[in-house]
PDB file of N, CA and C in Angstrom:
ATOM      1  N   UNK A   1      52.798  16.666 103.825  1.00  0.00           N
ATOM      2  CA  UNK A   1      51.559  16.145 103.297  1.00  0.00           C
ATOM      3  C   UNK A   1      51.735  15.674 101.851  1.00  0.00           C
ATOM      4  N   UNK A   2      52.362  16.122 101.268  1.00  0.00           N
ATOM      5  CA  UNK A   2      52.869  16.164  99.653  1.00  0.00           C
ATOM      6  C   UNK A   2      54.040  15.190  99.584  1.00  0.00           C
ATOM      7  N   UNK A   3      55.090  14.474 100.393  1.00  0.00           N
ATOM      8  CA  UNK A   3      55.823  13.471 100.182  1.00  0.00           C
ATOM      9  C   UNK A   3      55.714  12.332 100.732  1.00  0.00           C
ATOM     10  N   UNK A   4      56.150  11.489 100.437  1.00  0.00           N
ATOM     11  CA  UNK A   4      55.527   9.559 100.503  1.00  0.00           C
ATOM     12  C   UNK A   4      56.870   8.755 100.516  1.00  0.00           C
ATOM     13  N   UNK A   5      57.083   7.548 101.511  1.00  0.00           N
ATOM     14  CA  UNK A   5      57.861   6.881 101.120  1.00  0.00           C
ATOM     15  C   UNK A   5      59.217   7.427 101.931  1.00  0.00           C
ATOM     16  N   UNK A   6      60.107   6.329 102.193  1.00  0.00           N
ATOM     17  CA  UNK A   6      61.385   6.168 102.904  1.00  0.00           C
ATOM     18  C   UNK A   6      62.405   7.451 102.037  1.00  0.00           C
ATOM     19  N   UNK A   7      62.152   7.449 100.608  1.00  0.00           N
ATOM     20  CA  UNK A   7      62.873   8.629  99.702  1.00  0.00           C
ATOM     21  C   UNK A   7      62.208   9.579  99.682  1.00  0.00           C
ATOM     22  N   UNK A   8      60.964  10.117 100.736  1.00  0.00           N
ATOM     23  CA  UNK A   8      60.158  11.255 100.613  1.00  0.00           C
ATOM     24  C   UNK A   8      60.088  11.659  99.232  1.00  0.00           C
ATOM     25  N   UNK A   9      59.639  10.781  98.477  1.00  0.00           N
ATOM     26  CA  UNK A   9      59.215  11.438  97.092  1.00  0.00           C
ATOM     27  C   UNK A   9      57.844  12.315  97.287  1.00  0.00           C
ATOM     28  N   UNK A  10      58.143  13.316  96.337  1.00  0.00           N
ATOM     29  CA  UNK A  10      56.891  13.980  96.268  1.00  0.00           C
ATOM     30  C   UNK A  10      56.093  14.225  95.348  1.00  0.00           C
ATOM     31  N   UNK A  11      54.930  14.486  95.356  1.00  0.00           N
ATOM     32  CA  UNK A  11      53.541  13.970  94.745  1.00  0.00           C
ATOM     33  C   UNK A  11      53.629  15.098  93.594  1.00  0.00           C
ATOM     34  N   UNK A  12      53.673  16.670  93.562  1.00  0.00           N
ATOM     35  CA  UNK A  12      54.018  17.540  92.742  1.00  0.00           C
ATOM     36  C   UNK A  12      55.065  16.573  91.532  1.00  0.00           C
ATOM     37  N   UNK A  13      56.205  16.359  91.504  1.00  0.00           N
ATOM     38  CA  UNK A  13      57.094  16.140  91.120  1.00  0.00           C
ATOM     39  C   UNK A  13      57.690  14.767  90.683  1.00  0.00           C
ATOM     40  N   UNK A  14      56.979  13.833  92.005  1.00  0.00           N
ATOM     41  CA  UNK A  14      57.381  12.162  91.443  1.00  0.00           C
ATOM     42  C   UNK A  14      56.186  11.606  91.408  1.00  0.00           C
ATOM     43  N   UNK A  15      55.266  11.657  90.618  1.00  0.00           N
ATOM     44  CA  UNK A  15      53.493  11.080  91.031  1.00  0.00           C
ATOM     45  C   UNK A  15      53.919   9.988  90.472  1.00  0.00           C
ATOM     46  N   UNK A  16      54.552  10.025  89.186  1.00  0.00           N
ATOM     47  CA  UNK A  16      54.492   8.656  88.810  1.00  0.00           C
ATOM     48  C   UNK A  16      55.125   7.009  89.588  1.00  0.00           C
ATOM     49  N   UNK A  17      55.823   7.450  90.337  1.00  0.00           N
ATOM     50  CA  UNK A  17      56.396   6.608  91.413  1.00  0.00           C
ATOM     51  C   UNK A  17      55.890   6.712  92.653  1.00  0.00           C
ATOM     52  N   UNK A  18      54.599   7.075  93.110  1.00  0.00           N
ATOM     53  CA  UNK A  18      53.663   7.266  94.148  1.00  0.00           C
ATOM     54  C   UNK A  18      52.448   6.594  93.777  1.00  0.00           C
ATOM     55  N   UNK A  19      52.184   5.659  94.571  1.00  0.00           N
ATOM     56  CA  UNK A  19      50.673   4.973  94.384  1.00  0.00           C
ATOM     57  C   UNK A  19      49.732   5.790  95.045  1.00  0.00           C
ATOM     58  N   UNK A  20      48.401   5.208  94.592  1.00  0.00           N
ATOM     59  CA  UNK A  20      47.507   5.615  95.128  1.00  0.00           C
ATOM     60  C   UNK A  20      47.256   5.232  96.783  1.00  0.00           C
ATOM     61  N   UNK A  21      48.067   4.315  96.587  1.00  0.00           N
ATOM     62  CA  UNK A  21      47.839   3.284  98.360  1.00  0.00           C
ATOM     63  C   UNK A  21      48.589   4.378  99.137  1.00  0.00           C
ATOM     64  N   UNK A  22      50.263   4.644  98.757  1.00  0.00           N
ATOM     65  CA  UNK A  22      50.360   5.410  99.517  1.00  0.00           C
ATOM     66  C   UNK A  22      49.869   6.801  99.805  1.00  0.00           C
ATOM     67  N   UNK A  23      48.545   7.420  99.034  1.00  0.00           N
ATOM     68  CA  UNK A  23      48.651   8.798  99.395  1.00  0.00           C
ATOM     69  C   UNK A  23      47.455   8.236 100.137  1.00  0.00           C
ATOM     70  N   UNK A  24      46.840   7.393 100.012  1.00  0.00           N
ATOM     71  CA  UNK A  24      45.708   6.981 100.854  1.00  0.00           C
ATOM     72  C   UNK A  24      45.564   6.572 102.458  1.00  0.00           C
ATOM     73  N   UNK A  25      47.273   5.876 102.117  1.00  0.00           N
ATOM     74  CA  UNK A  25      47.417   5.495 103.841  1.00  0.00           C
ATOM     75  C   UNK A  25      47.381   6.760 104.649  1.00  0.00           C
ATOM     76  N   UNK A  26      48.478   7.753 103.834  1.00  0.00           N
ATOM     77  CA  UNK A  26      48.542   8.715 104.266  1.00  0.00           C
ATOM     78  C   UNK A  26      47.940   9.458 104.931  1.00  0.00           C
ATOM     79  N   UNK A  27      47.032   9.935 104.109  1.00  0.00           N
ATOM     80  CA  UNK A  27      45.371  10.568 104.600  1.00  0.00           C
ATOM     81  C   UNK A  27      44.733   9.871 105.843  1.00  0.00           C
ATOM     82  N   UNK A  28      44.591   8.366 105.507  1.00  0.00           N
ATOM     83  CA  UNK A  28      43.979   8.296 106.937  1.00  0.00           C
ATOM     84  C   UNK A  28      44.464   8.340 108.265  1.00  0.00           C
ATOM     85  N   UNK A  29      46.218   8.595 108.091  1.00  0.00           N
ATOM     86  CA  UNK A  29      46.611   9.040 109.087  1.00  0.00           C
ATOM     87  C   UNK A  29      45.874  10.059 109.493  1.00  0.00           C
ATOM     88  N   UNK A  30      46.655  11.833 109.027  1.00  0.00           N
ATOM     89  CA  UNK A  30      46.300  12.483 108.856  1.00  0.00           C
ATOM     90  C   UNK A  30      44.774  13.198 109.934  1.00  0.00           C
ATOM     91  N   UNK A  31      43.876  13.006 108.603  1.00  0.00           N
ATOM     92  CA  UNK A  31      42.454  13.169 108.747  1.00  0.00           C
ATOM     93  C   UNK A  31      41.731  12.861 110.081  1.00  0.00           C
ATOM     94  N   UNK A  32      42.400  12.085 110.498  1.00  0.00           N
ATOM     95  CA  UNK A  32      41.149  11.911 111.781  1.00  0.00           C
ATOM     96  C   UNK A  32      41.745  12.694 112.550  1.00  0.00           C
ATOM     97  N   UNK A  33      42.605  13.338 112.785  1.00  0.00           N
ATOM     98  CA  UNK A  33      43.697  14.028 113.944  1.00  0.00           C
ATOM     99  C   UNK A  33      43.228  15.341 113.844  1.00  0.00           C
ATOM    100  N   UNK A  34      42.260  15.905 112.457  1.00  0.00           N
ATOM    101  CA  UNK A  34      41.448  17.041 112.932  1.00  0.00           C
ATOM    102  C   UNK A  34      42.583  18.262 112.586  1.00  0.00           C
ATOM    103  N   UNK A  35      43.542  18.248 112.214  1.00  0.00           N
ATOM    104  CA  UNK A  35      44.400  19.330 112.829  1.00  0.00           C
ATOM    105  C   UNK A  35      44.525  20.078 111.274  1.00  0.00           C
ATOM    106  N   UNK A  36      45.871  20.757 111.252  1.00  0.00           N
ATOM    107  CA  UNK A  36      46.531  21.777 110.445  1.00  0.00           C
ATOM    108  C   UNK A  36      46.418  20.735 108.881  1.00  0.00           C
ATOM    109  N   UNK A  37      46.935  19.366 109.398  1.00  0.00           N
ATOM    110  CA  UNK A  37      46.808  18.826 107.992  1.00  0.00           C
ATOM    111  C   UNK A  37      45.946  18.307 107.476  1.00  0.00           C
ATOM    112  N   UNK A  38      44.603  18.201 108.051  1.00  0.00           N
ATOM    113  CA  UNK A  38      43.723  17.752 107.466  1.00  0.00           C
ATOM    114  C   UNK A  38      42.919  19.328 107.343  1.00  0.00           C
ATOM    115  N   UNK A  39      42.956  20.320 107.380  1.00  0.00           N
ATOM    116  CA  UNK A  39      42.505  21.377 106.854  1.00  0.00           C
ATOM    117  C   UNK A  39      43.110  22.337 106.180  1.00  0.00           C
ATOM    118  N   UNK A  40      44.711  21.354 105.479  1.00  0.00           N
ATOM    119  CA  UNK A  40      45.509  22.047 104.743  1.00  0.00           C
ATOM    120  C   UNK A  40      45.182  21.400 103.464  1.00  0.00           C
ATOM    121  N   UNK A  41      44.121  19.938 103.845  1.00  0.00           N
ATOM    122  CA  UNK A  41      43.704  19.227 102.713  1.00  0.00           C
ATOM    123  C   UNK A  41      42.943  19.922 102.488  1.00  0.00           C
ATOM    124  N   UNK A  42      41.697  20.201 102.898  1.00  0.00           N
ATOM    125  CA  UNK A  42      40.546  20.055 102.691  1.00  0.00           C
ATOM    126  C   UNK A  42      40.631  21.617 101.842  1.00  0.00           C
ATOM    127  N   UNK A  43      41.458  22.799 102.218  1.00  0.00           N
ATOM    128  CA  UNK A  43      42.205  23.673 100.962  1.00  0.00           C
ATOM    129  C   UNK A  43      42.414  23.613 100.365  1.00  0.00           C
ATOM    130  N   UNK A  44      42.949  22.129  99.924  1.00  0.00           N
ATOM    131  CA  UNK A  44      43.977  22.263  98.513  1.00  0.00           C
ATOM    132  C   UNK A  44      43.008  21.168  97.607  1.00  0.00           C
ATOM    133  N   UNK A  45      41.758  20.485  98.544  1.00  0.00           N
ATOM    134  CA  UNK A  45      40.739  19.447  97.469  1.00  0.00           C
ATOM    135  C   UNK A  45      39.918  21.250  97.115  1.00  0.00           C
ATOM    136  N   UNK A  46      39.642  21.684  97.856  1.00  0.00           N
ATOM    137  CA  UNK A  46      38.839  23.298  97.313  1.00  0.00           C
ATOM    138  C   UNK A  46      39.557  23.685  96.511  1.00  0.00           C
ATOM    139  N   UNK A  47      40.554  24.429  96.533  1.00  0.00           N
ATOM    140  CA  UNK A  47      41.452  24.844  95.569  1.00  0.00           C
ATOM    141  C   UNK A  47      41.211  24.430  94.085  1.00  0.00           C
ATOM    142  N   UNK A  48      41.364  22.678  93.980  1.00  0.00           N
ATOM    143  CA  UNK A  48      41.510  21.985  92.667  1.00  0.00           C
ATOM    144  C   UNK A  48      40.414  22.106  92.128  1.00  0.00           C
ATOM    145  N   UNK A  49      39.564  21.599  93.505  1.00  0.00           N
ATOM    146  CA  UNK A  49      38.362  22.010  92.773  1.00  0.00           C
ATOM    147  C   UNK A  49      37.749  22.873  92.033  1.00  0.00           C
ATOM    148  N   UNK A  50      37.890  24.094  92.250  1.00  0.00           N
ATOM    149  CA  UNK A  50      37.257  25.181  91.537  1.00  0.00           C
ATOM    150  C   UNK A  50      38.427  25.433  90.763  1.00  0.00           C
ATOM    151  N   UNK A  51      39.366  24.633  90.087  1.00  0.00           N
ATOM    152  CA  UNK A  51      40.418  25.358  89.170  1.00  0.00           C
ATOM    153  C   UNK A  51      40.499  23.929  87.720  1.00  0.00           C
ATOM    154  N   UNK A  52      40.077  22.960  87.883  1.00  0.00           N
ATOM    155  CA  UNK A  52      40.143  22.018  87.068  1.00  0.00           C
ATOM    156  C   UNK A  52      38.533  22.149  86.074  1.00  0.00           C
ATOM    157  N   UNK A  53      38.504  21.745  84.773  1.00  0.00           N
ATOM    158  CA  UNK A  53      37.533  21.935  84.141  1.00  0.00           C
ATOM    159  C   UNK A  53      36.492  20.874  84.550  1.00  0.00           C
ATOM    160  N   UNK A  54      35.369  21.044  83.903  1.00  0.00           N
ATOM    161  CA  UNK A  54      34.088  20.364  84.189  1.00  0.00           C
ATOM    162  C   UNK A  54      34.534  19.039  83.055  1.00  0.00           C
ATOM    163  N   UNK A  55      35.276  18.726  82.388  1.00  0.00           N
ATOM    164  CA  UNK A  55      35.739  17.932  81.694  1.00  0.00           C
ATOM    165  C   UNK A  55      36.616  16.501  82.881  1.00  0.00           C
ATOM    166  N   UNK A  56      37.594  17.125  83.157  1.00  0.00           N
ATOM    167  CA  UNK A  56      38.573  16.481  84.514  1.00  0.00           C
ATOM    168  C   UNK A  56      37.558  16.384  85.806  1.00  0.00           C
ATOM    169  N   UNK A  57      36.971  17.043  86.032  1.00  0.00           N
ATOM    170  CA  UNK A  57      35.490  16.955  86.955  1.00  0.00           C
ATOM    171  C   UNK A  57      34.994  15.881  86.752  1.00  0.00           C
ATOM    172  N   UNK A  58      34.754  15.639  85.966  1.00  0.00           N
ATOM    173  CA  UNK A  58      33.539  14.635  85.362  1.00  0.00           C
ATOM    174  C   UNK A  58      34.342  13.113  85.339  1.00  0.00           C
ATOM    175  N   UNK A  59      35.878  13.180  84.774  1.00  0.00           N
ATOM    176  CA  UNK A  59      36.256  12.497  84.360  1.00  0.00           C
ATOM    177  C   UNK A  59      36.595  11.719  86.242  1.00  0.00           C
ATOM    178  N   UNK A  60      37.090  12.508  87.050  1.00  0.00           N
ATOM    179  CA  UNK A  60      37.393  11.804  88.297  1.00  0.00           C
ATOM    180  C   UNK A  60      36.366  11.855  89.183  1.00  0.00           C
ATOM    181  N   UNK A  61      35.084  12.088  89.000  1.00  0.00           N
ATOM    182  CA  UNK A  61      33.936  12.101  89.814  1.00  0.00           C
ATOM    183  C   UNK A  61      33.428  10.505  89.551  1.00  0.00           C
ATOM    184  N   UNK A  62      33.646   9.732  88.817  1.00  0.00           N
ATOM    185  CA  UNK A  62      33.396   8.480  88.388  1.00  0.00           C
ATOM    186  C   UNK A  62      33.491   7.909  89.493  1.00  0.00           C
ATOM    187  N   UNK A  63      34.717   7.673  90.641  1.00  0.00           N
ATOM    188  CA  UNK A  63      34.976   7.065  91.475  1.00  0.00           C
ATOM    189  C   UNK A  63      35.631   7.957  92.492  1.00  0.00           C
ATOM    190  N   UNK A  64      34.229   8.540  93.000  1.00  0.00           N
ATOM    191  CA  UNK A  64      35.071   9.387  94.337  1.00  0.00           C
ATOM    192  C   UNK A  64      35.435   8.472  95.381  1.00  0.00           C
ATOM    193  N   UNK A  65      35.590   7.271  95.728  1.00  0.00           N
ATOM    194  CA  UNK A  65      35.973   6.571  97.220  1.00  0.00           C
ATOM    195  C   UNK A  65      37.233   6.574  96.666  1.00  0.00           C
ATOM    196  N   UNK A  66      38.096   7.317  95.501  1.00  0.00           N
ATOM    197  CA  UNK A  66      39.593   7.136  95.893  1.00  0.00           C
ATOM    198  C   UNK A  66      40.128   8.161  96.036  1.00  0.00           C
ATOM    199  N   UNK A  67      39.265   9.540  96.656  1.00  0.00           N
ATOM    200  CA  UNK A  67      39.694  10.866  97.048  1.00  0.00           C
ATOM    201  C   UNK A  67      38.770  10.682  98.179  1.00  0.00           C
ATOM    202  N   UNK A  68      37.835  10.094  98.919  1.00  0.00           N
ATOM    203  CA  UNK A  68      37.231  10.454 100.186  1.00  0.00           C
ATOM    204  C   UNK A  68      37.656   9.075 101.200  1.00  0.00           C
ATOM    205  N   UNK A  69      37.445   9.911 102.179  1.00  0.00           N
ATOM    206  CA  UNK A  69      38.056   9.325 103.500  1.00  0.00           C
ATOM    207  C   UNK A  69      37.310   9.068 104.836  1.00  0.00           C
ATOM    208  N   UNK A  70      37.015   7.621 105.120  1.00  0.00           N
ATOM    209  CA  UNK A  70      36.072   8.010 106.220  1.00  0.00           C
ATOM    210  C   UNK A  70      36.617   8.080 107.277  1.00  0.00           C
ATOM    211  N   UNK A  71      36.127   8.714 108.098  1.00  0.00           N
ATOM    212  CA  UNK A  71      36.370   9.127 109.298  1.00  0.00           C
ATOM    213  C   UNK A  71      35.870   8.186 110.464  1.00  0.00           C
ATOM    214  N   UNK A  72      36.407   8.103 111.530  1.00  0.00           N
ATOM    215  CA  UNK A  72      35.595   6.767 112.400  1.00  0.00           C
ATOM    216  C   UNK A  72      34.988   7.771 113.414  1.00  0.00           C
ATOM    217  N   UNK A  73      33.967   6.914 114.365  1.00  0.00           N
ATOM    218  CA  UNK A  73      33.055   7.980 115.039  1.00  0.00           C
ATOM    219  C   UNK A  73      34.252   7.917 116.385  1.00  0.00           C
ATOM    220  N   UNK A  74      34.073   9.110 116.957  1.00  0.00           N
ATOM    221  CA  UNK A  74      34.797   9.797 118.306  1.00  0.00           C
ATOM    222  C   UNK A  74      33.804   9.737 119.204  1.00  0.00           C
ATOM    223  N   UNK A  75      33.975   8.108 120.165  1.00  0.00           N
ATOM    224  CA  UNK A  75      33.175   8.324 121.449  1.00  0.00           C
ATOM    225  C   UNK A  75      33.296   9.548 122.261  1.00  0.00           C
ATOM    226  N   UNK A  76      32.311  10.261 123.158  1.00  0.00           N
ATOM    227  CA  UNK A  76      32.393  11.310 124.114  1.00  0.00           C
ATOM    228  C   UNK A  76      33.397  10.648 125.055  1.00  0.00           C
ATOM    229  N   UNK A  77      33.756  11.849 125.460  1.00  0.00           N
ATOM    230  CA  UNK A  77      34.810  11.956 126.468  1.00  0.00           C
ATOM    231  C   UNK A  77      34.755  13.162 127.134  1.00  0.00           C
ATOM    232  N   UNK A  78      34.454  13.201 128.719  1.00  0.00           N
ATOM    233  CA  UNK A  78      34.569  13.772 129.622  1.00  0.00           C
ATOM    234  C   UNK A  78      33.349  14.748 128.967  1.00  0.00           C
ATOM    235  N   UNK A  79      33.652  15.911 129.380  1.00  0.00           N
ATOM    236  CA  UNK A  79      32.370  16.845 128.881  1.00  0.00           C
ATOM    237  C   UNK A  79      32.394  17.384 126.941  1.00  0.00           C
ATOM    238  N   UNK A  80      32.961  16.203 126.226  1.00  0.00           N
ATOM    239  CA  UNK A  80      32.897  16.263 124.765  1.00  0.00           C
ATOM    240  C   UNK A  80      31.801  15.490 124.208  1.00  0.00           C
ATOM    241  N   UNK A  81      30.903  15.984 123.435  1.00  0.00           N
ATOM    242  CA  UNK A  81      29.979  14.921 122.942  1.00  0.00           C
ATOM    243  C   UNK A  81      30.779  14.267 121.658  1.00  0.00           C
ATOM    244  N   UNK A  82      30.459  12.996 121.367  1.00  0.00           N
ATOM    245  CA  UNK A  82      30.937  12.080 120.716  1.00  0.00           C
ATOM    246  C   UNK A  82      30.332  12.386 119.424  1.00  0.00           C
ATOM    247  N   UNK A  83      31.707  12.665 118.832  1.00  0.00           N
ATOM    248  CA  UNK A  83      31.712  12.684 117.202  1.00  0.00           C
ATOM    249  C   UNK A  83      31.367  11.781 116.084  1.00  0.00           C
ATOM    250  N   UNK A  84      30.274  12.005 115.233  1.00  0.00           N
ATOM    251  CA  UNK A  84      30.022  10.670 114.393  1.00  0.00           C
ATOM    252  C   UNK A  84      30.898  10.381 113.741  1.00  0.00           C
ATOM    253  N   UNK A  85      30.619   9.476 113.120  1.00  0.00           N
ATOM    254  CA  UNK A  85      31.662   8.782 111.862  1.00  0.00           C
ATOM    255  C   UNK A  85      31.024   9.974 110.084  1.00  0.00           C
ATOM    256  N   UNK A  86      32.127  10.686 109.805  1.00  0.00           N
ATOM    257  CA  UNK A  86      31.761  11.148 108.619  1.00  0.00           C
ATOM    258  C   UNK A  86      32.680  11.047 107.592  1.00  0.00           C
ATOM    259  N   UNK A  87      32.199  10.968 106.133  1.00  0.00           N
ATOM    260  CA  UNK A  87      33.180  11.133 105.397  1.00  0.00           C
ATOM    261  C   UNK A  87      33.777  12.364 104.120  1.00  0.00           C
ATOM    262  N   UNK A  88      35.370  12.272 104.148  1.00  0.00           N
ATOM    263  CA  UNK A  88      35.752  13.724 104.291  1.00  0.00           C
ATOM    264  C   UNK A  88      36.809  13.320 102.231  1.00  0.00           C
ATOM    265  N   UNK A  89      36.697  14.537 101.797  1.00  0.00           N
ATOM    266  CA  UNK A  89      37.849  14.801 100.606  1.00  0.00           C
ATOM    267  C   UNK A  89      38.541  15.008 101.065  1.00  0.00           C
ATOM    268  N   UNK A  90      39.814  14.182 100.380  1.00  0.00           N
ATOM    269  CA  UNK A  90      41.379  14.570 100.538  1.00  0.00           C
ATOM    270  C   UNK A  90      42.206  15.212  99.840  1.00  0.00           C
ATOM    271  N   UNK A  91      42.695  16.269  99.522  1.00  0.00           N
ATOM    272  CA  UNK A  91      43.602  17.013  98.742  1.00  0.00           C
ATOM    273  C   UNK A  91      44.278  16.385  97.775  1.00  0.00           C
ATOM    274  N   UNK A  92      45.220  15.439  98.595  1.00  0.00           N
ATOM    275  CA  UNK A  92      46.375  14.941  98.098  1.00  0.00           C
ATOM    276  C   UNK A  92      45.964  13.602  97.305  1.00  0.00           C
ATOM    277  N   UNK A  93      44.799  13.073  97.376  1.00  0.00           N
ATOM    278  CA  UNK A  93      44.167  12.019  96.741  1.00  0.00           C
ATOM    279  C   UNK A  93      43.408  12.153  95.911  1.00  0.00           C
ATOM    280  N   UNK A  94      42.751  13.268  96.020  1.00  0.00           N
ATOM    281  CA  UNK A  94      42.021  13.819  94.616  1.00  0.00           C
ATOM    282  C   UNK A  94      42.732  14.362  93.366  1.00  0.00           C
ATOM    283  N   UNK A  95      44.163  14.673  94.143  1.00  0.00           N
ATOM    284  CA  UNK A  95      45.098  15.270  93.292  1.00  0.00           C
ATOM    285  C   UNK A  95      46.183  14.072  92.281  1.00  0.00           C
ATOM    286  N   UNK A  96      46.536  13.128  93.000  1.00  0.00           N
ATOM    287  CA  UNK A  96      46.553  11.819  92.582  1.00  0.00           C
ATOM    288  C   UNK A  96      45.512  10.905  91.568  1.00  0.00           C
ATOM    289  N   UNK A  97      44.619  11.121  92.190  1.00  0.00           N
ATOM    290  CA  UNK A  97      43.405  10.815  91.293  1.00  0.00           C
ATOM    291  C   UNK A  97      43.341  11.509  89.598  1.00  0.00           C
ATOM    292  N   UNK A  98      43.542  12.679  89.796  1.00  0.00           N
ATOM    293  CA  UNK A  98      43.312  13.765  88.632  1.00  0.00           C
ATOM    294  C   UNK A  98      44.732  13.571  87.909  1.00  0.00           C
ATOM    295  N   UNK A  99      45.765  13.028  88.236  1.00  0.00           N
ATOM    296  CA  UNK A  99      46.755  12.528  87.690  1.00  0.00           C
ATOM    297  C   UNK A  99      46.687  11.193  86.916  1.00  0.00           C
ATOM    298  N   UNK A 100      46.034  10.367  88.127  1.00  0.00           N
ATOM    299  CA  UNK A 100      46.203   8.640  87.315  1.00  0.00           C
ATOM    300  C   UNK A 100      45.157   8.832  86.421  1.00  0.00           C
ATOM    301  N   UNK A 101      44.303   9.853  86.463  1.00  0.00           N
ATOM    302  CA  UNK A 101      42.599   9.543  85.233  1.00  0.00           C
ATOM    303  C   UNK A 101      43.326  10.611  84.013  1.00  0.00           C
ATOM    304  N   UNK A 102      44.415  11.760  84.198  1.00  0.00           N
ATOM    305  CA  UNK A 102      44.837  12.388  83.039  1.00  0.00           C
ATOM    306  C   UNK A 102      46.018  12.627  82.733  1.00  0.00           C
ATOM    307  N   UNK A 103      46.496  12.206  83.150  1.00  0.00           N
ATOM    308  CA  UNK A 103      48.109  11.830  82.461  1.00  0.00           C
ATOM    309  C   UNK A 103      48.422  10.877  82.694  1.00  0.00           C
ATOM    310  N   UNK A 104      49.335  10.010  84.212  1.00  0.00           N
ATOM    311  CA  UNK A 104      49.923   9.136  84.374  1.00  0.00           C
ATOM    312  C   UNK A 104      49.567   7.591  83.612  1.00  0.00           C
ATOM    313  N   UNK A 105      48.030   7.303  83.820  1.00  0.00           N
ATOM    314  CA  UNK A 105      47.999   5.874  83.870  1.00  0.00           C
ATOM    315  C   UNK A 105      47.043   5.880  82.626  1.00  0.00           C
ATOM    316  N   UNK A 106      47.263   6.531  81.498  1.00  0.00           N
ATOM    317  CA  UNK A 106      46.460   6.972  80.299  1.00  0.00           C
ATOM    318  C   UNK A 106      47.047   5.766  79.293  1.00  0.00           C
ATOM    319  N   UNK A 107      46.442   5.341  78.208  1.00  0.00           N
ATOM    320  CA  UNK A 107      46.993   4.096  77.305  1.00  0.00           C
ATOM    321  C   UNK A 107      47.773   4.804  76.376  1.00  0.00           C
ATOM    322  N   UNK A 108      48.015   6.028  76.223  1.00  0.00           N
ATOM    323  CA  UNK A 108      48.522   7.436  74.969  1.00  0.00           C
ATOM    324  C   UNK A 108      50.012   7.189  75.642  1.00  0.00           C
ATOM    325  N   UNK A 109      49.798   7.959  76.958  1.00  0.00           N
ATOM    326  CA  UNK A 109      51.283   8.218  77.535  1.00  0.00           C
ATOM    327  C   UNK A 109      52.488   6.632  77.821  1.00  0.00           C
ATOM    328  N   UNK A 110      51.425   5.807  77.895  1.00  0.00           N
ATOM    329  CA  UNK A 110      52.133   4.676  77.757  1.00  0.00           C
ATOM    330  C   UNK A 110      52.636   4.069  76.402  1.00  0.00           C
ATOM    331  N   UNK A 111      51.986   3.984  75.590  1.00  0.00           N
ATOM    332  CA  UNK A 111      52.293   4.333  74.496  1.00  0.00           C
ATOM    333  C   UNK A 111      53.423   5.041  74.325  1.00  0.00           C
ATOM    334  N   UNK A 112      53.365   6.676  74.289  1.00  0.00           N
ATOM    335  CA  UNK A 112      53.966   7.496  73.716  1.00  0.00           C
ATOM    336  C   UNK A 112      55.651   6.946  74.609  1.00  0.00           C
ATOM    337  N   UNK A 113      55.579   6.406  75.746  1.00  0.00           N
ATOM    338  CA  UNK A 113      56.878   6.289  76.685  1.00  0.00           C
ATOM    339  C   UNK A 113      57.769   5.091  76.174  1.00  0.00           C
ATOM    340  N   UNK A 114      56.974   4.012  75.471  1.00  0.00           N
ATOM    341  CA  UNK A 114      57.565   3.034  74.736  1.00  0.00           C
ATOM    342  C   UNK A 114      58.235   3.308  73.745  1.00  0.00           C
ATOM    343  N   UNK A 115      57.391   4.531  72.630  1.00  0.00           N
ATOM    344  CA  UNK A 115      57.775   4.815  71.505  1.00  0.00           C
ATOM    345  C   UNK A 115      59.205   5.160  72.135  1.00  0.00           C
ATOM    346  N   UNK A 116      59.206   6.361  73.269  1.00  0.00           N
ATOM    347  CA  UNK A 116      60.566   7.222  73.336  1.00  0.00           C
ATOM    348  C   UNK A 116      61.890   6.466  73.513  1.00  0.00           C
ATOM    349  N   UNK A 117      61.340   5.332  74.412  1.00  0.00           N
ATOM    350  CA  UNK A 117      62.261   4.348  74.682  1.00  0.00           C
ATOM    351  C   UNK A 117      63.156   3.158  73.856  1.00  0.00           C
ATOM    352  N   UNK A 118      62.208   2.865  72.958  1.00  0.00           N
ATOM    353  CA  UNK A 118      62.565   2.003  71.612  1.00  0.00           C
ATOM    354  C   UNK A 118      63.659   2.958  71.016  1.00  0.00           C
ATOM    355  N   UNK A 119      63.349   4.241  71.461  1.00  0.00           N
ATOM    356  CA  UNK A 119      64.303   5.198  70.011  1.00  0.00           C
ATOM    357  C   UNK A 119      65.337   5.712  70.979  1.00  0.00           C
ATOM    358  N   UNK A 120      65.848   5.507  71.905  1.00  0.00           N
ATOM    359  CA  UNK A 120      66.877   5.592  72.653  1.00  0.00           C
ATOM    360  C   UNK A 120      68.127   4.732  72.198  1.00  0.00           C
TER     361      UNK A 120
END
């Protein structure tokens, strides 16, 4: 759930070489399949949640459609009633998110990465 890409980079460790597209495609794999990994997300968007300040809260609540995921509706089948279309938080995209809004894609750290580089 945490690595992306033909070099399985991972999101802990290589965010900065992980787009947002790919943790997004990702997810909508994922998510509609109902299973272990979409409720290993929906743990780890809880998790962040209650562990990040009301500051970083605030700051990635601006644009939640790039941590939520819709879900498409599940016609009935056989004796299943048909599932609506709802939409769901993603772990791994909120977590991405809380990266590109506070560290990665900041005008400081870009900055500060030029400075380091000039002095190489």
């Amino acid at each position: 759930m945490l690595t992306y890409g033909p070099r399985a980079l991972n999101l802990l460790t290589q965010y900065g070489e992980i787009t947002m597209a790919q943790v997004r495609a990702q997810a909508e794999i994922y998510q509609p399949l109902l299973d272990h990994g979409c409720q290993n997300s929906a743990m780890m968007f809880q998790c962040i949640n209650a562990s990040i300040s009301t500051e970083v809260l605030a700051k990635v609540s601006t644009d939640p459609t790039r941590y939520r995921i819709q879900l498409p509706t599940v016609p009935a089948q056989g004796n299943q009633p048909a599932v609506p279309a709802e939409e769901v938080e993603d772990g791994p995209c909120f977590l991405k998110a809380i990266i590109d809004d506070t560290y990665a894609n900041t005008a400081t750290n870009v900055a500060l990465a030029r400075r380091n580089l000039a002095n190489l």
